[in-house]
Protein backbone atom coordinates (compact mmCIF):
# COMPACT_ATOMS: atom_id res chain seq x y z
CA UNK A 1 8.53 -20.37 6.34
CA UNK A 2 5.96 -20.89 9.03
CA UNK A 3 7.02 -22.01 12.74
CA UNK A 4 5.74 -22.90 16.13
CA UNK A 5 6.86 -21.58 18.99
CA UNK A 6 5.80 -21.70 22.51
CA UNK A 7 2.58 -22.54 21.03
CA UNK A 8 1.98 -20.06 18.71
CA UNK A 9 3.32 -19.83 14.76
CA UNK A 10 4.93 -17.10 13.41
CA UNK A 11 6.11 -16.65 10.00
CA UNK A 12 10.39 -16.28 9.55
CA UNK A 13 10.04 -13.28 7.12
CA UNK A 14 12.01 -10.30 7.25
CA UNK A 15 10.80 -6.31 6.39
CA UNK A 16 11.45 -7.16 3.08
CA UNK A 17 9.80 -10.52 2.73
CA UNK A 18 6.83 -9.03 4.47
CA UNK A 19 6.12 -6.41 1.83
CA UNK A 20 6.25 -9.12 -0.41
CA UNK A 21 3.46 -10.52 1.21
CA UNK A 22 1.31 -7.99 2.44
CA UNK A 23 1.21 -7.01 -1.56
CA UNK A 24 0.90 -10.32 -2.54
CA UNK A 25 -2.09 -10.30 -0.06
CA UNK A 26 -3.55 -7.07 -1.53
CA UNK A 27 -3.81 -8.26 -5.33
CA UNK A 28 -5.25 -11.38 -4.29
CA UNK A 29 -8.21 -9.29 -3.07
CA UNK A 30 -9.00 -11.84 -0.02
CA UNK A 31 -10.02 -10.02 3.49
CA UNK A 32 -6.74 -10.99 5.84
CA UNK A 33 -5.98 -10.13 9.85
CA UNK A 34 -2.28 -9.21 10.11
CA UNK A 35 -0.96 -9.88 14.03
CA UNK A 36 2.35 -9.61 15.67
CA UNK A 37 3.79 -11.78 18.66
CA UNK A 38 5.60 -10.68 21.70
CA UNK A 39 6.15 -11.40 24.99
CA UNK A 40 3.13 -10.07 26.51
CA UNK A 41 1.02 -11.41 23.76
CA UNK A 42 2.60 -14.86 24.18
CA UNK A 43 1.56 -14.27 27.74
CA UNK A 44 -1.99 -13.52 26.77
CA UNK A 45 -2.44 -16.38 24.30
CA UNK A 46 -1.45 -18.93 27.17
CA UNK A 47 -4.45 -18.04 29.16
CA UNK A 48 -6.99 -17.12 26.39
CA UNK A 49 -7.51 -20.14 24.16
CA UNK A 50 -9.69 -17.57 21.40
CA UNK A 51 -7.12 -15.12 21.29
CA UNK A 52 -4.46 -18.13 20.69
CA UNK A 53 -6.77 -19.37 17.93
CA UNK A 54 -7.05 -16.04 16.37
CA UNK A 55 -3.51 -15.25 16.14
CA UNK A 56 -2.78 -19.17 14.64
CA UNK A 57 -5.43 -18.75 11.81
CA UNK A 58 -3.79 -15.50 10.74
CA UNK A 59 -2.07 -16.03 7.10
CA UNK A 60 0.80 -13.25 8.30
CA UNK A 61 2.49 -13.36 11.69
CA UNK A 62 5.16 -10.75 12.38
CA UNK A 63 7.99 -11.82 15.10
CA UNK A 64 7.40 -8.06 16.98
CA UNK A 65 9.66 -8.37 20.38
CA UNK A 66 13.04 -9.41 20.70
CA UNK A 67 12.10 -11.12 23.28
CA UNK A 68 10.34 -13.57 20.62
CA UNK A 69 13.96 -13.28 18.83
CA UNK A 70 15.57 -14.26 22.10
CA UNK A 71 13.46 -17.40 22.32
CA UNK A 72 13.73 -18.46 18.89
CA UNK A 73 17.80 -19.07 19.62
CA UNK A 74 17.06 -20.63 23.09
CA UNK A 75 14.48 -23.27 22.15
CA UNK A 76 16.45 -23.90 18.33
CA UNK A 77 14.34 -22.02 16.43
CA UNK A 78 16.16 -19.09 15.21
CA UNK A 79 14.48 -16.18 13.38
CA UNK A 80 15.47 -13.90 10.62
CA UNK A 81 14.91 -10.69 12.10
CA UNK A 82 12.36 -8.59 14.27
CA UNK A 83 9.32 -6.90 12.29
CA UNK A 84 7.89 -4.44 14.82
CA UNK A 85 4.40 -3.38 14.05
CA UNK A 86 5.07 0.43 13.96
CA UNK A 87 8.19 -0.19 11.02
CA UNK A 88 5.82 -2.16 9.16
CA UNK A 89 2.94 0.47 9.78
CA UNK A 90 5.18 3.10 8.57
CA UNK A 91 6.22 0.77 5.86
CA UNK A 92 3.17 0.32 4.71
CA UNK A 93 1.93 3.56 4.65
CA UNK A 94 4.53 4.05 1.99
CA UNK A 95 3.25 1.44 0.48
CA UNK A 96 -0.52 2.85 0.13
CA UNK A 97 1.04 6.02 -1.45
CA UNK A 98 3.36 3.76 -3.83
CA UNK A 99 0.55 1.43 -4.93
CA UNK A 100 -2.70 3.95 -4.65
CA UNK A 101 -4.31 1.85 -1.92
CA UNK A 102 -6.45 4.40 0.65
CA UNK A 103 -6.11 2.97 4.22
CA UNK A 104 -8.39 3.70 7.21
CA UNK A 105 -7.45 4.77 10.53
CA UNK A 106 -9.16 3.19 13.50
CA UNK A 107 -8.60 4.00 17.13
CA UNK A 108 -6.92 6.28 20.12
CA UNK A 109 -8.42 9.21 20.89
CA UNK A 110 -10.15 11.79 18.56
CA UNK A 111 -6.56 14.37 19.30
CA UNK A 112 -4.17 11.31 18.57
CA UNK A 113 -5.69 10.12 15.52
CA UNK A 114 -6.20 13.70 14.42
CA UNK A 115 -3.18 14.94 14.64
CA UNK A 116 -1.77 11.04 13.27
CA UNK A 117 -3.54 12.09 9.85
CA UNK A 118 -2.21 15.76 10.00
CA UNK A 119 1.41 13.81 10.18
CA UNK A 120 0.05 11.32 7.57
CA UNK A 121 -0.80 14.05 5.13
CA UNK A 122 1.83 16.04 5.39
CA UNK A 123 4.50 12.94 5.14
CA UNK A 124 2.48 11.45 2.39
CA UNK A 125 1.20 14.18 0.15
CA UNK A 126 -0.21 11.89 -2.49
CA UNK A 127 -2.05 9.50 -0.12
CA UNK A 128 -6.06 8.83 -0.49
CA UNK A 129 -6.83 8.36 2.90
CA UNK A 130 -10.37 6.86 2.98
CA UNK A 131 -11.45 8.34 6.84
CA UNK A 132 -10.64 7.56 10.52
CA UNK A 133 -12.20 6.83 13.80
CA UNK A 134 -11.59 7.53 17.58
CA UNK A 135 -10.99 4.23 19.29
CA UNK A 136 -13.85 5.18 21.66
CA UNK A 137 -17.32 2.93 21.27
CA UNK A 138 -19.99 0.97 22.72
CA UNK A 139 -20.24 -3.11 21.57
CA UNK A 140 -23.06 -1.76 19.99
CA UNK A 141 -21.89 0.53 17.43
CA UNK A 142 -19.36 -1.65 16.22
CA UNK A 143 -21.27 -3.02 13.23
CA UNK A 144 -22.25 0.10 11.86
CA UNK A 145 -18.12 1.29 12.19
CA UNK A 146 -17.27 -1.61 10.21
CA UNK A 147 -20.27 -0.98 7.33
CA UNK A 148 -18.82 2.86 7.71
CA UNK A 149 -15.51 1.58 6.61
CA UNK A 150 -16.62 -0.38 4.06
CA UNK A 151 -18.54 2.55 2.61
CA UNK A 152 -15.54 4.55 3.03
CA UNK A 153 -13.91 1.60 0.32
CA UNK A 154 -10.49 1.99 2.64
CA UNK A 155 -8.27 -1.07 0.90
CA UNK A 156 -6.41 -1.41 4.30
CA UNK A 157 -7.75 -0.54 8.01
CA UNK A 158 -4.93 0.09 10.71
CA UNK A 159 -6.59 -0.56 14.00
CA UNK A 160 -4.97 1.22 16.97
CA UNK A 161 -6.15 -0.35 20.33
CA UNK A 162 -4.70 -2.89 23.14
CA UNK A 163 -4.74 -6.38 22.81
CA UNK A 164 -6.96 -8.85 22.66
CA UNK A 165 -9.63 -6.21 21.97
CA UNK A 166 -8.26 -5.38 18.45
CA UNK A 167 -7.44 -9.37 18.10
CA UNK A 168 -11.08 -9.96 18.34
CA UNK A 169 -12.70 -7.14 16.66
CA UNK A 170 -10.47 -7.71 13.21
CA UNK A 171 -11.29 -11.39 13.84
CA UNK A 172 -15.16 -10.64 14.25
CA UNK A 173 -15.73 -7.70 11.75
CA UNK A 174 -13.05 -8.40 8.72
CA UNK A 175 -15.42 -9.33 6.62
CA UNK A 176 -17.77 -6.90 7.00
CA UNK A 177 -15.31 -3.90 6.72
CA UNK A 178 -14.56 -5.24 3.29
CA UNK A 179 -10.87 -4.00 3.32
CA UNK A 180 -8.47 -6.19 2.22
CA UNK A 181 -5.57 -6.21 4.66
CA UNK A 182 -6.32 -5.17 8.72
CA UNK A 183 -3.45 -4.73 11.00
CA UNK A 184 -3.64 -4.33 14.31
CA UNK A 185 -1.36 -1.75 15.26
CA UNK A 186 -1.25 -1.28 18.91
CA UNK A 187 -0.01 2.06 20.38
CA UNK A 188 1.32 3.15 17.14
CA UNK A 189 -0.92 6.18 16.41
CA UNK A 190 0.51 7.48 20.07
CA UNK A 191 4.03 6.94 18.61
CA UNK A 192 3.42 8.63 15.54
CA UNK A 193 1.47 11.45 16.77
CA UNK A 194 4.41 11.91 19.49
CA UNK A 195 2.14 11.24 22.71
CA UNK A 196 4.61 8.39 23.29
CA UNK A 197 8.07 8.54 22.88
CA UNK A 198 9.84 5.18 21.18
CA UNK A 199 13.40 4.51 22.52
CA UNK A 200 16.30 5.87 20.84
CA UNK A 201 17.90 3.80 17.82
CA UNK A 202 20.47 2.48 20.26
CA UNK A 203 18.11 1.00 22.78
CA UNK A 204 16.12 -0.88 20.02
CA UNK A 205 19.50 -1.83 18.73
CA UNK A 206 19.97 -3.50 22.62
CA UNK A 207 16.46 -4.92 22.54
CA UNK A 208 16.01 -2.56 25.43
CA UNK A 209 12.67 -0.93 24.01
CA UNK A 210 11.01 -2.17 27.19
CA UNK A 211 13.16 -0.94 29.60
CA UNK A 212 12.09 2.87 27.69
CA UNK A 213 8.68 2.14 28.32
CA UNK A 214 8.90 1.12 31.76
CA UNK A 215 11.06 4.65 32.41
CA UNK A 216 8.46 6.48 31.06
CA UNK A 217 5.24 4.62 32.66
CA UNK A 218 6.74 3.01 35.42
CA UNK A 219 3.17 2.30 36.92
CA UNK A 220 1.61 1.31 33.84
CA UNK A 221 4.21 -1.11 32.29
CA UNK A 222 5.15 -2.30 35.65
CA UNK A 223 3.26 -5.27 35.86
CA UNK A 224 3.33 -5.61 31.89
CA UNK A 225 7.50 -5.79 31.76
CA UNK A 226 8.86 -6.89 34.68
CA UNK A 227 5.94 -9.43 35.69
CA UNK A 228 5.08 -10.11 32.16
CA UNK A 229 8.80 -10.63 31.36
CA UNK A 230 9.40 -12.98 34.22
CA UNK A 231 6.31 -15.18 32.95
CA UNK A 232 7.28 -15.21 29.75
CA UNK A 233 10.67 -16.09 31.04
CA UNK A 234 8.83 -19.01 32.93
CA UNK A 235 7.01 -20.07 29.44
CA UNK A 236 10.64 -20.50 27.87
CA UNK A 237 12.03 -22.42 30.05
CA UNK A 238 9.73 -24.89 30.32
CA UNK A 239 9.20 -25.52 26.76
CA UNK A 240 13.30 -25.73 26.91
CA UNK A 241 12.88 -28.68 29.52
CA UNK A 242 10.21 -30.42 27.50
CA UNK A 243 12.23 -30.23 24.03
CA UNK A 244 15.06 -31.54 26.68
CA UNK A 245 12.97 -34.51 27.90
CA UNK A 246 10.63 -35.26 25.44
């Protein structure tokens, strides 16, 4: 079931449920742009109208922050669970081994996304992994990286940089790259090739995953959590006083 929430839909779907689709999605052949919502994407989407429109016209949106969890009970619109991007990345690279799909990795730096398909390889032995790519390019290259991806005849592309950039290339060169399901996967090739730490099991449990960031890149996430939290805060309650007062 699709909803709309502080202007934005997102699909109330579990892990589970989004397997479902994502394979549904892959026998049906049809070139689709996965996204996920959180708060500082929320943010972003209120003050870039094509980002906004991107995200809406995608047939899968993942609820990815608690904070997005958090809202859903305040404004009535409660969701099933949270489906963070790196679980379902993970997920789904289980799911390329299960299924014989060969997936493409796209972005961070040349060491990160190295040593992300040493880990790949090793964790999934019987994986066809159809190439990867630094995150590192000019404009100008980027139609030959998607015709190099669809030579490469990679069923899904993982594309690992910040938002809206990978928003907008999926959205511009999806077709092109011929793969059938793109997901935009954020920081997750730092995760996975242990250049970022994620927060223990007990802080994700606590929905404190962004207080572990901000520890360990206070200057960096400074203005992203705390500023963006407070504005996303803002964007809450005032769609709360407008469901209030019609």
């Amino acid at each position: 079931m699709r909803l709309k929430l502080l202007g934005s839909y997102v699909d109330n779907v579990t892990m589970a449920e989004t397997i479902a689709r994502v394979e549904e999605i892959m026998i049906a052949k049809t070139p689709t742009q996965h996204v996920v919502i959180n708060a500082s994407k929320i943010n972003l989407m209120k003050q870039d109208g094509k980002l906004a429109a991107i995200v809406n016209a995608a047939p899968l949106i993942n609820a990815d922050g608690a904070s997005i969890l958090l809202a859903g009970k305040l404004l009535n619109t409660p969701l099933k669970e949270r489906v963070t991007g790196i679980d379902l990345f993970v997920q789904l690279l289980q799911v390329n081994e299960d299924k014989g799909y060969r997936p493409y990795f796209f972005g961070a730096t040349e060491e990160v996304v190295q040593t992300v398909i040493k880990k790949v390889k090793q964790g999934y032995p019987n994986l066809d992994i159809a190439g990867y790519r630094n995150g590192y390019f000019s404009e100008e290259e980027s139609p030959d990286i998607a015709a190099d991806i669809r030579k490469s005849g990679a069923d899904m592309v993982f594309v690992a940089f910040s938002s809206p950039m990978k928003e907008y290339w999926i959205d511009t060169y999806k077709e092109a790259m011929g793969a059938t399901f793109v997901m935009g996967v954020g920081g997750s090739f730092d995760v996975l090739a242990g250049k970022t730490k994620r927060a223990p099991e007990w802080m994700q449990a606590a929905h404190l995953e962004w207080l572990y960031r901000l520890l360990q890149e206070p200057r960096r996430m400074f203005k992203r959590y705390l500023v963006g939290n407070l504005t996303f805060l803002g964007h809450v309650l005032k769609e709360k006083w407008q469901l209030r007062h019609g």
